[in-house]
PDB file of N, CA and C in Angstrom:
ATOM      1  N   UNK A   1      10.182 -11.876  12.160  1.00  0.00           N
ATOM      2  CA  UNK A   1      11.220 -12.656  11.542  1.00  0.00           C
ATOM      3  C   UNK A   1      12.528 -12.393  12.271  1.00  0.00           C
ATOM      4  N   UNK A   2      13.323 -13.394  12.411  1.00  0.00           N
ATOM      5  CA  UNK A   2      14.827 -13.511  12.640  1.00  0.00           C
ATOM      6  C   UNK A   2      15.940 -12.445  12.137  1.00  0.00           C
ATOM      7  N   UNK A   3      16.538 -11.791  13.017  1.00  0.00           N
ATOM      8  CA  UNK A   3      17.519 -10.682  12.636  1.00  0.00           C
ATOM      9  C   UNK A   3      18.337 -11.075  11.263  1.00  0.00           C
ATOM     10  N   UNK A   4      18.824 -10.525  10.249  1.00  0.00           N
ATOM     11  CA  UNK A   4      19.233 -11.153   9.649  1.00  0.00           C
ATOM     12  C   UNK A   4      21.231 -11.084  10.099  1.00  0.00           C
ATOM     13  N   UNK A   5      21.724 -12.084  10.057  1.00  0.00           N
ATOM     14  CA  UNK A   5      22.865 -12.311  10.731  1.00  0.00           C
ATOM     15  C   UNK A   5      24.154 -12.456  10.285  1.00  0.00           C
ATOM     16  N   UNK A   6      25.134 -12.583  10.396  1.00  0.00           N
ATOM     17  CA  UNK A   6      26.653 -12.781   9.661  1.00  0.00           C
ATOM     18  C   UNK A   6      26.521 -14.169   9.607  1.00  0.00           C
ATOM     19  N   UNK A   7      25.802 -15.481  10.348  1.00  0.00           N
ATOM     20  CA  UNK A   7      25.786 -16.538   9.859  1.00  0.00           C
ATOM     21  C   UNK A   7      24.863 -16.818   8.622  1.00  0.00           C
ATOM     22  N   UNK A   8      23.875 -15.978   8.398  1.00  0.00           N
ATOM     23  CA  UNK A   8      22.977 -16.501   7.160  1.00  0.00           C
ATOM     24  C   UNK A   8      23.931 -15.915   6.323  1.00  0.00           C
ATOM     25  N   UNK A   9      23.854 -14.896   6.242  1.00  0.00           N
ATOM     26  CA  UNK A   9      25.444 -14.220   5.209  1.00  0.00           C
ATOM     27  C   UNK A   9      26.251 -15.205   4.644  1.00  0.00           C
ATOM     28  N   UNK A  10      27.124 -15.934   5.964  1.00  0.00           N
ATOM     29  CA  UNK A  10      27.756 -16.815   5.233  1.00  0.00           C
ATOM     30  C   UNK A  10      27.300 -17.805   4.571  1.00  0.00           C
ATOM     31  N   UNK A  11      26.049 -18.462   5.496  1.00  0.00           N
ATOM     32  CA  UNK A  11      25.153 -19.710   4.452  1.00  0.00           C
ATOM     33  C   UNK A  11      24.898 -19.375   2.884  1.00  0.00           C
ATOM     34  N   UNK A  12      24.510 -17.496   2.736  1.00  0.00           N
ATOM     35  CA  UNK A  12      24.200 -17.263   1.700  1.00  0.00           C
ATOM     36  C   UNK A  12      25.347 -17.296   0.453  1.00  0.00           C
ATOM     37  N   UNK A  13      26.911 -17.245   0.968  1.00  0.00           N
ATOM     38  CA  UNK A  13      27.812 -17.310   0.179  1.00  0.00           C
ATOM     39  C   UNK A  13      28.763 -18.558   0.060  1.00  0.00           C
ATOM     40  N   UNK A  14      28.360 -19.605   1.201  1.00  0.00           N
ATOM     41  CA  UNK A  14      29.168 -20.756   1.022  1.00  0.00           C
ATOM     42  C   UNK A  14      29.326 -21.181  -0.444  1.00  0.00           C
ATOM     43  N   UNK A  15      28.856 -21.136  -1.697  1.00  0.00           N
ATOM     44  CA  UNK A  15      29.250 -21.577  -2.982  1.00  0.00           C
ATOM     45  C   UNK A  15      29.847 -20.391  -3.724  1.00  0.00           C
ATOM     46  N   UNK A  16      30.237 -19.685  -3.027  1.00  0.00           N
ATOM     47  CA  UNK A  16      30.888 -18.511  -4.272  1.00  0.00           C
ATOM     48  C   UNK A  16      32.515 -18.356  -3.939  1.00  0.00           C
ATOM     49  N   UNK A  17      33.025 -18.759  -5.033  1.00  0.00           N
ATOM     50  CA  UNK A  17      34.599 -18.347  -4.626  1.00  0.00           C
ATOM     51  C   UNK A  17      34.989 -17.328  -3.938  1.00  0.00           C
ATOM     52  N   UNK A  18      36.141 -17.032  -3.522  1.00  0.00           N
ATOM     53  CA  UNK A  18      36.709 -15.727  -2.788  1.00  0.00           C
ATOM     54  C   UNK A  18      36.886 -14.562  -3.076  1.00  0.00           C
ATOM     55  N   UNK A  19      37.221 -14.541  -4.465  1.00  0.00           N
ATOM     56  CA  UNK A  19      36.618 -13.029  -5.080  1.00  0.00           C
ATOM     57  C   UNK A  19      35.089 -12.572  -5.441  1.00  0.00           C
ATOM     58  N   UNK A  20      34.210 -14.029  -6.186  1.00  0.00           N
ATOM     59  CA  UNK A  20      33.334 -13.677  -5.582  1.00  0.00           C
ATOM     60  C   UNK A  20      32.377 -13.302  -4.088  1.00  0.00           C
ATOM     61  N   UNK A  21      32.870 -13.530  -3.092  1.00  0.00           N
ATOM     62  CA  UNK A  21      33.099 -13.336  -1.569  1.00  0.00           C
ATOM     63  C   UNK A  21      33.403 -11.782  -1.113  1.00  0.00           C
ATOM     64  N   UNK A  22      34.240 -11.431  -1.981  1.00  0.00           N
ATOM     65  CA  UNK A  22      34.943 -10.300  -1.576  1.00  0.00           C
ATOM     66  C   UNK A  22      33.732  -9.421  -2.343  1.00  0.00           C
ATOM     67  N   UNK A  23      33.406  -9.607  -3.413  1.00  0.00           N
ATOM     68  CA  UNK A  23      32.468  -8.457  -4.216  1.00  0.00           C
ATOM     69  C   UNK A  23      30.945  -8.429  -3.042  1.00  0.00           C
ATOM     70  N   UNK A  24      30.574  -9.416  -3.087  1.00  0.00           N
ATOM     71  CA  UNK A  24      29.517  -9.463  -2.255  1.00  0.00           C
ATOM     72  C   UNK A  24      29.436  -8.990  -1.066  1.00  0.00           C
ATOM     73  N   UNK A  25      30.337  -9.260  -0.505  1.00  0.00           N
ATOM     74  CA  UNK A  25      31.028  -8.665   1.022  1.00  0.00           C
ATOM     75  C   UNK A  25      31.013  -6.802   0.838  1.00  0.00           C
ATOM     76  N   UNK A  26      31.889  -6.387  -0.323  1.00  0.00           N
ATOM     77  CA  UNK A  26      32.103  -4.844  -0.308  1.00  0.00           C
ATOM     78  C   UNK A  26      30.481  -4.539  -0.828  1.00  0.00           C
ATOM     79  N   UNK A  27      29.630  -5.246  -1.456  1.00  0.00           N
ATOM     80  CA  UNK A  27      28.413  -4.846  -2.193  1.00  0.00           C
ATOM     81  C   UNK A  27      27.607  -4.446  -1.317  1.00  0.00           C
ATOM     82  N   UNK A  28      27.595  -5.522  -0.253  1.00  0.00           N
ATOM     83  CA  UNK A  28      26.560  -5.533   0.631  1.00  0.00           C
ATOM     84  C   UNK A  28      26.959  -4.480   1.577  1.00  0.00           C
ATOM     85  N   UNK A  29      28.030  -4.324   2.225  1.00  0.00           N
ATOM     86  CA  UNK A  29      28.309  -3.699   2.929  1.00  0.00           C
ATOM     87  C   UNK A  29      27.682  -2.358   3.546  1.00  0.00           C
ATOM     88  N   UNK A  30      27.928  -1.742   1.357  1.00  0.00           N
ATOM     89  CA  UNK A  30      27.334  -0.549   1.226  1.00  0.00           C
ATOM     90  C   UNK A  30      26.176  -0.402   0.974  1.00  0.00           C
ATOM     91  N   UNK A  31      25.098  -1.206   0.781  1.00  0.00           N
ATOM     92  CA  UNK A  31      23.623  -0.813   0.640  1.00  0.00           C
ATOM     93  C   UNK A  31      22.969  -1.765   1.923  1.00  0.00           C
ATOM     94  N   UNK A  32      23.871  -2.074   2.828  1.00  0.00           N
ATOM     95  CA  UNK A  32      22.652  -3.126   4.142  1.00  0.00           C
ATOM     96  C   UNK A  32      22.454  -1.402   4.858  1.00  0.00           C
ATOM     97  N   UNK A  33      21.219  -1.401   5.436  1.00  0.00           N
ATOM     98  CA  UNK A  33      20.860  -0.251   6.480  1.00  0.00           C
ATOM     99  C   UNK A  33      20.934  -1.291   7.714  1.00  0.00           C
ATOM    100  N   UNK A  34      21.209  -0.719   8.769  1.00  0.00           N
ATOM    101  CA  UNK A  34      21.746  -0.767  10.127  1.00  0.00           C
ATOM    102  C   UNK A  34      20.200  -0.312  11.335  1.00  0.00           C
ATOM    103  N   UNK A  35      20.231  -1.699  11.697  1.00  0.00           N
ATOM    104  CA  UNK A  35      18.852  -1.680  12.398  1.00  0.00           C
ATOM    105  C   UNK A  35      18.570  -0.569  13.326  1.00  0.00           C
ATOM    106  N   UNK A  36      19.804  -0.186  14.337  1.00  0.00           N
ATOM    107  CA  UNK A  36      19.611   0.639  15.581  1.00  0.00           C
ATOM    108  C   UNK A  36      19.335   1.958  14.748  1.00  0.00           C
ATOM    109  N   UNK A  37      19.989   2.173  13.398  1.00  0.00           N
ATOM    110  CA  UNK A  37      20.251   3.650  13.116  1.00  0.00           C
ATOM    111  C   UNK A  37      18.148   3.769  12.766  1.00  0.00           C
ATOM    112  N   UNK A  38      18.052   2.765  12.229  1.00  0.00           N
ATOM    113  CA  UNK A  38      16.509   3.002  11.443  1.00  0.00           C
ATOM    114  C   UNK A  38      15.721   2.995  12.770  1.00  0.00           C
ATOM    115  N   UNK A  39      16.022   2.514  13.677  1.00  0.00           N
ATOM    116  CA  UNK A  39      14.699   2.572  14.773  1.00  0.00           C
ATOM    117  C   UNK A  39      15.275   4.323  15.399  1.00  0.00           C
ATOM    118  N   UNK A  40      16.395   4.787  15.614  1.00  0.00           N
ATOM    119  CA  UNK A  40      16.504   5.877  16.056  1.00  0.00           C
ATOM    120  C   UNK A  40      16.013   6.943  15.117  1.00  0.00           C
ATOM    121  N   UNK A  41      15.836   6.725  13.933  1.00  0.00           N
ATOM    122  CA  UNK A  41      15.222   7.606  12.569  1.00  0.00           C
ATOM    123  C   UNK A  41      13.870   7.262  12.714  1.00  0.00           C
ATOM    124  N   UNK A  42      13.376   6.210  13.327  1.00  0.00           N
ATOM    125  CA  UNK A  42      11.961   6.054  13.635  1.00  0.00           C
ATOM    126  C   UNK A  42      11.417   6.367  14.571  1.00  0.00           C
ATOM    127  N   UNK A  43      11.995   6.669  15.440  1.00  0.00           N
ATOM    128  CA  UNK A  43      11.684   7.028  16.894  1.00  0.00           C
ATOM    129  C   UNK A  43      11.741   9.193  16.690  1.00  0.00           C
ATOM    130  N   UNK A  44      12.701   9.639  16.169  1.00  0.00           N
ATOM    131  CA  UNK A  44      12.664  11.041  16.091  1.00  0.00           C
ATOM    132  C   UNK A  44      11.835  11.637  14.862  1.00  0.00           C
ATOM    133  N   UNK A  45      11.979  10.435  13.879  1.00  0.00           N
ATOM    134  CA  UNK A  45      11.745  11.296  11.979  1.00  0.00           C
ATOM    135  C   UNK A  45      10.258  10.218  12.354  1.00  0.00           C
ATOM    136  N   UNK A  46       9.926   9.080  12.336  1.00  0.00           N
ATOM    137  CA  UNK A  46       9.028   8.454  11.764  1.00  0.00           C
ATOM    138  C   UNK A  46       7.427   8.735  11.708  1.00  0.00           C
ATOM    139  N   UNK A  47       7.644   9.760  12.352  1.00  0.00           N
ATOM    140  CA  UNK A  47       5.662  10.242  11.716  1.00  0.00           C
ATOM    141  C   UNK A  47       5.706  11.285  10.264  1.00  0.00           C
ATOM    142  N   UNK A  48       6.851  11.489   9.845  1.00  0.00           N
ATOM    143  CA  UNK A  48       6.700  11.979   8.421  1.00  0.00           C
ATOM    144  C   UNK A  48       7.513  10.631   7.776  1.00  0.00           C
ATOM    145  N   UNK A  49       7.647   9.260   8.148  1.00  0.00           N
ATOM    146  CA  UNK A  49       7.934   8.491   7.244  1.00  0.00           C
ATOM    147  C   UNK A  49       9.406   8.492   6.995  1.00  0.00           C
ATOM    148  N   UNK A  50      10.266   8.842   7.244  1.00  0.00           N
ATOM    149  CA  UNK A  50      11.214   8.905   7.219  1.00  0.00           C
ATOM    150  C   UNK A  50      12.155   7.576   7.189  1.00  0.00           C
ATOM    151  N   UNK A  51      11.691   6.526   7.952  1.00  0.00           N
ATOM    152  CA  UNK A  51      11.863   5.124   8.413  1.00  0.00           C
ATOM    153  C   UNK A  51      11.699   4.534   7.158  1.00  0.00           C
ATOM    154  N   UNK A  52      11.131   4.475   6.672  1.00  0.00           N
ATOM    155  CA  UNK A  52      10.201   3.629   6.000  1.00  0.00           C
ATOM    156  C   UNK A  52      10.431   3.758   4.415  1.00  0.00           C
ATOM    157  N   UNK A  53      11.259   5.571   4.325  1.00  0.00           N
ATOM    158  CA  UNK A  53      11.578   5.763   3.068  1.00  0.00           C
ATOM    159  C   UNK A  53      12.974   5.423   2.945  1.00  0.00           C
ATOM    160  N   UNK A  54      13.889   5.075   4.213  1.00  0.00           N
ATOM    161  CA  UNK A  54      15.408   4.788   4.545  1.00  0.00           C
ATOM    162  C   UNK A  54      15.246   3.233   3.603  1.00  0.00           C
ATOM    163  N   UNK A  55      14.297   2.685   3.781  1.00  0.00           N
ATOM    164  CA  UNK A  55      14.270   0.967   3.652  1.00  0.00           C
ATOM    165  C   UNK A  55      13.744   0.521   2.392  1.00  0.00           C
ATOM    166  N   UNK A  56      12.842   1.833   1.724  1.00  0.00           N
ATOM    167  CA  UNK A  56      12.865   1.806   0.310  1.00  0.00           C
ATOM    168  C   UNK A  56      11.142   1.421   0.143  1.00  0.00           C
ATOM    169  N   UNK A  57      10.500   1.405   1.259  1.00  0.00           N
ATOM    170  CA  UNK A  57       9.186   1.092   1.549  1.00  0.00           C
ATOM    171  C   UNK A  57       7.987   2.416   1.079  1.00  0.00           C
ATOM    172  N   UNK A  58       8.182   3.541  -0.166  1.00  0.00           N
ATOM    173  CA  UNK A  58       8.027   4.534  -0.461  1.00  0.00           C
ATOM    174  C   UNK A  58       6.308   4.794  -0.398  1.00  0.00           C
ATOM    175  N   UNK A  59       5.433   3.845  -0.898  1.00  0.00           N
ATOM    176  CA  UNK A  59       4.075   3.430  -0.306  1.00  0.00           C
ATOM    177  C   UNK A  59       3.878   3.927   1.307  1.00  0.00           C
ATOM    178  N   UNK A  60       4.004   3.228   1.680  1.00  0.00           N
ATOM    179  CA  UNK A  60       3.833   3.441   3.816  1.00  0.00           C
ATOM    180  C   UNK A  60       4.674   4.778   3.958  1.00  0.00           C
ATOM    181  N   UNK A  61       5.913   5.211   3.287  1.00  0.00           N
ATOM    182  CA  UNK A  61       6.350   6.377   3.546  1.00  0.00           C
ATOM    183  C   UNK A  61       5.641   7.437   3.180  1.00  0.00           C
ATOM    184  N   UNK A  62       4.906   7.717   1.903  1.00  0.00           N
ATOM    185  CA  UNK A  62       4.173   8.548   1.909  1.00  0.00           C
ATOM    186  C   UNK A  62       2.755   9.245   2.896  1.00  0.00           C
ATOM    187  N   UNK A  63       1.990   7.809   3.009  1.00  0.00           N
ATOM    188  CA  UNK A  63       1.282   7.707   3.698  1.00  0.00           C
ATOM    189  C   UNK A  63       1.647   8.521   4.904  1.00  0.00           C
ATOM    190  N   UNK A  64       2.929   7.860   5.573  1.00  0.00           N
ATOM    191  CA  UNK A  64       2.708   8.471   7.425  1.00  0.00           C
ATOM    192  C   UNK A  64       3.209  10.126   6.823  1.00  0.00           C
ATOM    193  N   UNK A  65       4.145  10.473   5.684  1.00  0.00           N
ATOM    194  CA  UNK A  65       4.245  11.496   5.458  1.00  0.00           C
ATOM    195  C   UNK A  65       3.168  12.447   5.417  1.00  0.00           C
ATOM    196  N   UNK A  66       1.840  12.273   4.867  1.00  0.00           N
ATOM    197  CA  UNK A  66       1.011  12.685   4.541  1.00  0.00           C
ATOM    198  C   UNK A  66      -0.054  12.996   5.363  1.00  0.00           C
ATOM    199  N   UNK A  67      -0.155  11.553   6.390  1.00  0.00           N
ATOM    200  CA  UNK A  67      -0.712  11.681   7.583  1.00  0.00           C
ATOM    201  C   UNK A  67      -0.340  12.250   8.677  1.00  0.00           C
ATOM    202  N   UNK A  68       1.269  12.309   8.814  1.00  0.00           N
ATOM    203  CA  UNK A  68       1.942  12.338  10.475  1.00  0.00           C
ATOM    204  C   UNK A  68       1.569  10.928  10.766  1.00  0.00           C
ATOM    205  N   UNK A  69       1.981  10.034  10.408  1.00  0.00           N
ATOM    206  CA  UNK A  69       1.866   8.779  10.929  1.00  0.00           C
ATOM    207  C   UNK A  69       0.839   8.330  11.350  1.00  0.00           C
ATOM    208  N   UNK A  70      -0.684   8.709  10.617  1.00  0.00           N
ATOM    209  CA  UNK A  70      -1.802   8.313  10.947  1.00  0.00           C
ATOM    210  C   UNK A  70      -2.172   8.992  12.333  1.00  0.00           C
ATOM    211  N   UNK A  71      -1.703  10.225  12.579  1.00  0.00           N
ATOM    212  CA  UNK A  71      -1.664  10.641  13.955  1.00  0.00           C
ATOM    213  C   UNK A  71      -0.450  10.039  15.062  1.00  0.00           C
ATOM    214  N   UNK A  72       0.023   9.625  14.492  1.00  0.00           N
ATOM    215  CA  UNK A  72       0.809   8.879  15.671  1.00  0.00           C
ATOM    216  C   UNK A  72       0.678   7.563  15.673  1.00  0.00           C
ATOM    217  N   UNK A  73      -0.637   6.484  15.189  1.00  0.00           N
ATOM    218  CA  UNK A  73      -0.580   5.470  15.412  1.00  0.00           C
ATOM    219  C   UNK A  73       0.402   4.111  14.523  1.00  0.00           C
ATOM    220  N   UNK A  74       0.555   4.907  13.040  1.00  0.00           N
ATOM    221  CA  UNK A  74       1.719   4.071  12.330  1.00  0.00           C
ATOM    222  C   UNK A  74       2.914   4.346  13.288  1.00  0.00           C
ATOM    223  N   UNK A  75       3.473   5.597  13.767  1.00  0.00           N
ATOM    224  CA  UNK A  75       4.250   5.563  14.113  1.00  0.00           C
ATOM    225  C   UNK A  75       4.654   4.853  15.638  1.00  0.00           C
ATOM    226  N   UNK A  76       3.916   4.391  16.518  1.00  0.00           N
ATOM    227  CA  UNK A  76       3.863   3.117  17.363  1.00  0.00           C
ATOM    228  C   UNK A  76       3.968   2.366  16.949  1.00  0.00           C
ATOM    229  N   UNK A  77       3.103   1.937  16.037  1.00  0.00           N
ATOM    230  CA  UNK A  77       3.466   0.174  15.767  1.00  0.00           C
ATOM    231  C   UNK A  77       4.848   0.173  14.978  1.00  0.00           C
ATOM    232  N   UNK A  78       5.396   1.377  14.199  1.00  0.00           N
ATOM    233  CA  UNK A  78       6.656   1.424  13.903  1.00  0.00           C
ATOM    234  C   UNK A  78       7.835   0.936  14.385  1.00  0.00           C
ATOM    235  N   UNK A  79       7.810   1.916  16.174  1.00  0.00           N
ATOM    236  CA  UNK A  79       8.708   1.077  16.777  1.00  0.00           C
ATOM    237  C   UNK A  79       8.748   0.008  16.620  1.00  0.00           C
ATOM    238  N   UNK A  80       7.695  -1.112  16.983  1.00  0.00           N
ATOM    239  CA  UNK A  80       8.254  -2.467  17.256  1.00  0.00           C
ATOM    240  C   UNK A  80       8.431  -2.879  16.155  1.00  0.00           C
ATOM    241  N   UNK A  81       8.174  -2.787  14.940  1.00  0.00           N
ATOM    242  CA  UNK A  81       8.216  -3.407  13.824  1.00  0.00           C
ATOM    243  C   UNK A  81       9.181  -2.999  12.426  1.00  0.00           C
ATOM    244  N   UNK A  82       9.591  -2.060  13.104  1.00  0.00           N
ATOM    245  CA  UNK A  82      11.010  -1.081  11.671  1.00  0.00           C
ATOM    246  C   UNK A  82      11.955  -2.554  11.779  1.00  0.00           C
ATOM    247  N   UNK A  83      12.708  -2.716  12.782  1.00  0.00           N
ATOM    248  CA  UNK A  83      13.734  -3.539  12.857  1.00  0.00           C
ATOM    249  C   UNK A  83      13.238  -4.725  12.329  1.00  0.00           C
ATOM    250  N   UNK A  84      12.288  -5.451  12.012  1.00  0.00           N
ATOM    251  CA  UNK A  84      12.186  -6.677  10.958  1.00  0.00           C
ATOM    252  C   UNK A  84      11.727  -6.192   9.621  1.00  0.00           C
ATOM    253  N   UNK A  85      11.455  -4.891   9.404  1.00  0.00           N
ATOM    254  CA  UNK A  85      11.506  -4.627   8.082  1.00  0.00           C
ATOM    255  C   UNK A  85      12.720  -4.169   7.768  1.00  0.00           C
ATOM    256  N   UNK A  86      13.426  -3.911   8.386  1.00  0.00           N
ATOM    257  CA  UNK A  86      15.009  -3.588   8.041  1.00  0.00           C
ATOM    258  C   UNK A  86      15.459  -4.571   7.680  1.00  0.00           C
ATOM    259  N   UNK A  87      15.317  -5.600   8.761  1.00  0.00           N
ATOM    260  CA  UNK A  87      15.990  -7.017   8.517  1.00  0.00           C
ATOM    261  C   UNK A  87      15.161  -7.586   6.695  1.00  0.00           C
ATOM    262  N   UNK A  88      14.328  -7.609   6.929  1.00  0.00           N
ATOM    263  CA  UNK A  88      13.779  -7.751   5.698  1.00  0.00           C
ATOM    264  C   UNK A  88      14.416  -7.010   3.974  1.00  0.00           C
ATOM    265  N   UNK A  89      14.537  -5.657   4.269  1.00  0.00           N
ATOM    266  CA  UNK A  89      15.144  -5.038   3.214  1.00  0.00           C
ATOM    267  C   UNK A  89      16.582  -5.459   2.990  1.00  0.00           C
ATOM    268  N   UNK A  90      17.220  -5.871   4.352  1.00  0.00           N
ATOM    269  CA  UNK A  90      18.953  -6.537   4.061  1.00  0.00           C
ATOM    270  C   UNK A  90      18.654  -7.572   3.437  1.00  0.00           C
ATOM    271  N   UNK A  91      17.663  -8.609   3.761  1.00  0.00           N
ATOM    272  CA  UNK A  91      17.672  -9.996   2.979  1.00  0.00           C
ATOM    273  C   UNK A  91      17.510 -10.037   1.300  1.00  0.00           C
ATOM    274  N   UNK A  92      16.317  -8.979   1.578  1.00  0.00           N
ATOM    275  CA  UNK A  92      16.226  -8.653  -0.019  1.00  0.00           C
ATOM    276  C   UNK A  92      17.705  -7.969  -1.254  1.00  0.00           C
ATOM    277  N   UNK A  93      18.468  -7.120  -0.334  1.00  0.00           N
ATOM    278  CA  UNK A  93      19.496  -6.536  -0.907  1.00  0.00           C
ATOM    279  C   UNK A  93      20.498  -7.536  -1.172  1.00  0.00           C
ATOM    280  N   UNK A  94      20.698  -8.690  -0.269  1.00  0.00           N
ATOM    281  CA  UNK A  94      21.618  -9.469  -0.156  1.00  0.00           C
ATOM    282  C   UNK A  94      20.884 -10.486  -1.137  1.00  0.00           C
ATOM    283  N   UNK A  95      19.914 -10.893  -1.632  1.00  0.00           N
ATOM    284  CA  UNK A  95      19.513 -12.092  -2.609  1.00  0.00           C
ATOM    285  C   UNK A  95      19.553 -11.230  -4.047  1.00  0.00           C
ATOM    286  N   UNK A  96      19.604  -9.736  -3.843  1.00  0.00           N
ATOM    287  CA  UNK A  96      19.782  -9.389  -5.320  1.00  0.00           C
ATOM    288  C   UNK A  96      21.452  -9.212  -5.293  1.00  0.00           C
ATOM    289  N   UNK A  97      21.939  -8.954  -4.840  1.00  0.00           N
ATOM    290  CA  UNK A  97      23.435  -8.859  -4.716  1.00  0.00           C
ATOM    291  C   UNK A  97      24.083 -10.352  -5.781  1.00  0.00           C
ATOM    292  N   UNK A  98      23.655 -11.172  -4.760  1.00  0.00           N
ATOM    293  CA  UNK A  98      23.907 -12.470  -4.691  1.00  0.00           C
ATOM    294  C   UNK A  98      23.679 -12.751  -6.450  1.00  0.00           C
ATOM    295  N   UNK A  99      22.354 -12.911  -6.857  1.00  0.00           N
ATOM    296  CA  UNK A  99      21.944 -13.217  -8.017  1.00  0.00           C
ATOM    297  C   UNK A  99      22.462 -12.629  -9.006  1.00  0.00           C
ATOM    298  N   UNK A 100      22.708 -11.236  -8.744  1.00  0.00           N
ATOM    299  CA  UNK A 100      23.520 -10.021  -9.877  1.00  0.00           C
ATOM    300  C   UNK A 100      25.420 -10.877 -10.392  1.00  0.00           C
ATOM    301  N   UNK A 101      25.733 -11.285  -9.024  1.00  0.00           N
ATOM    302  CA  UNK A 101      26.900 -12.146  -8.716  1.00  0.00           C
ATOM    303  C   UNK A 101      26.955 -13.464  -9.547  1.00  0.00           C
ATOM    304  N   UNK A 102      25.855 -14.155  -9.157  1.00  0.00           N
ATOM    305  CA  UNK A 102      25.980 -15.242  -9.623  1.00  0.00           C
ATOM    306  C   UNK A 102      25.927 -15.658 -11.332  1.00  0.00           C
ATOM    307  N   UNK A 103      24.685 -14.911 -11.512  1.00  0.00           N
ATOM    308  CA  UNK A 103      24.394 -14.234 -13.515  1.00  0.00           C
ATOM    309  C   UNK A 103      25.337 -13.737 -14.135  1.00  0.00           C
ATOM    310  N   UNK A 104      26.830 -13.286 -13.707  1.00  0.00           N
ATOM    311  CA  UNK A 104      27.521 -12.298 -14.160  1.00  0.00           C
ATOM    312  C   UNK A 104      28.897 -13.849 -14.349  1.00  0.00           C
ATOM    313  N   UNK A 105      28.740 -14.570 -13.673  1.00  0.00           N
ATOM    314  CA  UNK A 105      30.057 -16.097 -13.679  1.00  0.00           C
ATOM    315  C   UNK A 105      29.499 -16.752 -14.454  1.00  0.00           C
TER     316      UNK A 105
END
């Protein structure tokens, strides 16, 4: 999947006034995880899961915890694949943000 971006961001807030704008903006801010930081936590931490528990994915985290990353092999396919589950966990944070926002006007 597609990085998630400052243009979907905005697509995602074009109907919310400016204070609502501003809440969403400081909301998100603080709970989006940051792709480079999770692949560098995946690349040193990710055969005890470490990656995977950053993104809230606590299932698969246990697992490579438990395993060492299946020996090593979760933790390969990790690399290539943390950064669209990251992207994935921002989208998700940002549609509950959003909805928490919108239920509350």
């Amino acid at each position: 999947m597609a990085e998630f971006s400052i243009i979907e961001q905005q697509m995602m807030m074009k109907d919310l006034t400016d204070q609502q704008k501003m809440l969403f903006s400081s909301q998100f801010d603080s709970a989006k995880k940051d792709r480079n930081t999770i692949l560098v936590l995946s690349v040193f931490l990710g055969s005890w899961g470490i990656d995977r528990f950053m993104i809230g994915d606590m299932g698969m985290g246990i697992l490579k915890l438990l395993t060492l990353g299946l020996c090593g092999i979760l933790w390969l396919i990790d690399l290539f694949l943390i950064r669209g589950k990251v992207d994935e966990y921002n989208r998700k944070k940002a549609n509950e943000i959003l909805a928490g926002i919108k239920l509350t006007s």
